[in-house]
C-alpha atoms as a PDB file:
ATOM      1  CA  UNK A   1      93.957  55.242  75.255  1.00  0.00           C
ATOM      2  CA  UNK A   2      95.810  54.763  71.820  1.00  0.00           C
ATOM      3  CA  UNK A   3      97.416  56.452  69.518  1.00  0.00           C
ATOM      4  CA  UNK A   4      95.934  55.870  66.274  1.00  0.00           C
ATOM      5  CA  UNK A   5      99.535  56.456  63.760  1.00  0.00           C
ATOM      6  CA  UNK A   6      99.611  54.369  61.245  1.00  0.00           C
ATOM      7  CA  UNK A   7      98.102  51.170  59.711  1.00  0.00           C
ATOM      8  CA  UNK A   8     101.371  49.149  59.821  1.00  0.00           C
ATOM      9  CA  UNK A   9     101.153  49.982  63.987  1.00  0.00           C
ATOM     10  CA  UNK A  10      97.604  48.708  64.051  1.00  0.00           C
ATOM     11  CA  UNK A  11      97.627  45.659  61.245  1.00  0.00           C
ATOM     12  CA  UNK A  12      97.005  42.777  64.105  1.00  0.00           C
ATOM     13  CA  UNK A  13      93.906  44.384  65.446  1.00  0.00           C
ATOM     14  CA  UNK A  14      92.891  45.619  62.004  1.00  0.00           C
ATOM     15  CA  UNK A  15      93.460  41.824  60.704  1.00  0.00           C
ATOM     16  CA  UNK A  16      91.213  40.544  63.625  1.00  0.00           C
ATOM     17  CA  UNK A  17      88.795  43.098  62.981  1.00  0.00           C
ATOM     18  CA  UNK A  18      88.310  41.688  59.336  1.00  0.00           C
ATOM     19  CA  UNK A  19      88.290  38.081  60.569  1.00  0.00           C
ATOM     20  CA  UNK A  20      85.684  39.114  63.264  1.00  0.00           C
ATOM     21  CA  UNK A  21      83.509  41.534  60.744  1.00  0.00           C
ATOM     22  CA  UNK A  22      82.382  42.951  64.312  1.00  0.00           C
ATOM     23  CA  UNK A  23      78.954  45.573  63.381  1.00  0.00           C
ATOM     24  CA  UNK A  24      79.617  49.052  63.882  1.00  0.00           C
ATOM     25  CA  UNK A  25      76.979  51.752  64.925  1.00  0.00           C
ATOM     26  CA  UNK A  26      77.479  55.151  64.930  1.00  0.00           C
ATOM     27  CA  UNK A  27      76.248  56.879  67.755  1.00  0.00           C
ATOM     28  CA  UNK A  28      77.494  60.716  67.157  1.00  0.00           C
ATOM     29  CA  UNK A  29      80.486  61.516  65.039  1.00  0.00           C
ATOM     30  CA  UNK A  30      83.799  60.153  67.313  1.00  0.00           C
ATOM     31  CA  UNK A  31      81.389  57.788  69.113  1.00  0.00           C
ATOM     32  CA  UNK A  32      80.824  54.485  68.214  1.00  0.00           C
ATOM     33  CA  UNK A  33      79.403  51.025  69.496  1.00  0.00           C
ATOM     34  CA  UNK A  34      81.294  47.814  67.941  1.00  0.00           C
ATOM     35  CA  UNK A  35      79.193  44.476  68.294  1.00  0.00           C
ATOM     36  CA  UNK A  36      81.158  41.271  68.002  1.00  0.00           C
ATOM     37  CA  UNK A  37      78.043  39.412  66.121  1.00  0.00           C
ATOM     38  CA  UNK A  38      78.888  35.747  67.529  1.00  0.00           C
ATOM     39  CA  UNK A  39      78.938  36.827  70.877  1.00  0.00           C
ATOM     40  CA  UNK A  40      76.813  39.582  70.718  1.00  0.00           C
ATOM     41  CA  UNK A  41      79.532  41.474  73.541  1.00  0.00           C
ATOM     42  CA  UNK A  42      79.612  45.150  72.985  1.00  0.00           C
ATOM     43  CA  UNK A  43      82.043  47.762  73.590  1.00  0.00           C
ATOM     44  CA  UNK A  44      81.969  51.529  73.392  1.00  0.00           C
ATOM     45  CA  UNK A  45      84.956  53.647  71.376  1.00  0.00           C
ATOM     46  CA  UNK A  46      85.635  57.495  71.121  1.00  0.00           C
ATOM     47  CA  UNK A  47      87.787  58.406  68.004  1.00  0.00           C
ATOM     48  CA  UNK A  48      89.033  62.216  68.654  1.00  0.00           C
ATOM     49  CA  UNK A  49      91.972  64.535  68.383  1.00  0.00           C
ATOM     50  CA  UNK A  50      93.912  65.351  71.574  1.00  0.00           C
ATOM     51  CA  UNK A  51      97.211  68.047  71.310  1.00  0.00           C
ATOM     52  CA  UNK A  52      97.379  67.230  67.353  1.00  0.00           C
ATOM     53  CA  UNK A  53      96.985  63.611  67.853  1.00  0.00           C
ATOM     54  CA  UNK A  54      94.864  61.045  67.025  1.00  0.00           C
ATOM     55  CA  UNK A  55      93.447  58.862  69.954  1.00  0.00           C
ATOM     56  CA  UNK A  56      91.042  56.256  70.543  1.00  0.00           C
ATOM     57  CA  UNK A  57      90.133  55.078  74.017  1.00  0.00           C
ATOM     58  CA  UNK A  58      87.891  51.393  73.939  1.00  0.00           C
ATOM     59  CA  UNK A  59      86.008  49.766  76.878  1.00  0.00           C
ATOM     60  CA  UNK A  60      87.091  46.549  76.760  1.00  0.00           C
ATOM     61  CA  UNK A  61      90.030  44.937  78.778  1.00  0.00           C
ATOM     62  CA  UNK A  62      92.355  45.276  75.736  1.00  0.00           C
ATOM     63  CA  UNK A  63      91.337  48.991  75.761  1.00  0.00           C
ATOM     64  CA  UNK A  64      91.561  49.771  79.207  1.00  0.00           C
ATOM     65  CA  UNK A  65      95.169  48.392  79.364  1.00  0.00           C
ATOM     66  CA  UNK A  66      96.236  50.761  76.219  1.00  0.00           C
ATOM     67  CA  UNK A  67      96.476  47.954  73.920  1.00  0.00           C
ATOM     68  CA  UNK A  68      95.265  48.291  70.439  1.00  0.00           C
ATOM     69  CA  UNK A  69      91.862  45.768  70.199  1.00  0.00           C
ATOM     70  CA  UNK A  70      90.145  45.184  66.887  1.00  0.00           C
ATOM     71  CA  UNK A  71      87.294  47.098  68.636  1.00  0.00           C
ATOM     72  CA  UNK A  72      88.855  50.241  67.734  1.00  0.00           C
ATOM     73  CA  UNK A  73      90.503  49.175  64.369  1.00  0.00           C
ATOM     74  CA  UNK A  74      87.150  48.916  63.407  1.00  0.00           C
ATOM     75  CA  UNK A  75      85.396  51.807  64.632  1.00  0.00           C
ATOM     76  CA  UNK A  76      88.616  54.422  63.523  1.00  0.00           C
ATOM     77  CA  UNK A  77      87.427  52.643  60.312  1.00  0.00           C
ATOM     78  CA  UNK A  78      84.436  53.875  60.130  1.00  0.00           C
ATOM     79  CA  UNK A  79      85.849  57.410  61.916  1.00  0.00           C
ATOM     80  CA  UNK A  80      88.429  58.119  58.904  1.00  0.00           C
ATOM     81  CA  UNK A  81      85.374  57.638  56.491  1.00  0.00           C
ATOM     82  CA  UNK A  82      83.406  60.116  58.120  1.00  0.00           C
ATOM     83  CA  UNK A  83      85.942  62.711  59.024  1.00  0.00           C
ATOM     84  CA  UNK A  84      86.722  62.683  55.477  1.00  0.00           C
ATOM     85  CA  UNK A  85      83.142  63.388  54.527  1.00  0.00           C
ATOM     86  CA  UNK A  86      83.028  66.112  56.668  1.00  0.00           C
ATOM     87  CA  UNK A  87      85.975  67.650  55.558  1.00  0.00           C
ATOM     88  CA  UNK A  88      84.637  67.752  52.098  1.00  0.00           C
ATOM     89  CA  UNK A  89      81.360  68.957  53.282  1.00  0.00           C
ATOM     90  CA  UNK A  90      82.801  71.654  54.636  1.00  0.00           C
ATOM     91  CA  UNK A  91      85.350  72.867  52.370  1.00  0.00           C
END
């Protein structure tokens, strides 16, 4: 699990996730795949709100230890986009 605050928190993995350019598929809104495309290893993240804060949880090693990976830098991406569509949509 981490806490997704702010992008100053989460600028290494969001710097390796734009080396990387990992591919990420949407499965449902708050659940995503990431692909790493040279290795072709992928992971599972959920992006959702628990008690008023933002959390991600990730698959991989770097995720099950509660570090931040670029797995989820990626996918919370890709989460902020769509939540913010959806807020509009439903305004």
């Amino acid at each position: 699990m981490v806490k997704l605050t702010t992008a100053e928190a989460m600028q290494k993995a969001i710097d390796k996730a734009r080396a990387v350019k990992p591919m990420v598929r949407i499965v449902n809104f708050g659940s995503y795949t990431v692909t790493n495309k040279q290795t072709g290893a992928t992971y599972s993240v959920k992006c959702e709100k628990r008690n008023g804060e933002r959390i991600a949880d990730c698959d991989c090693k770097a995720g099950a230890r509660g570090l931040r990976c670029y797995h989820v830098a990626a996918a919370a991406g890709c989460h902020i986009i769509l939540a913010a569509e959806r807020a509009t949509l439903h305004a």
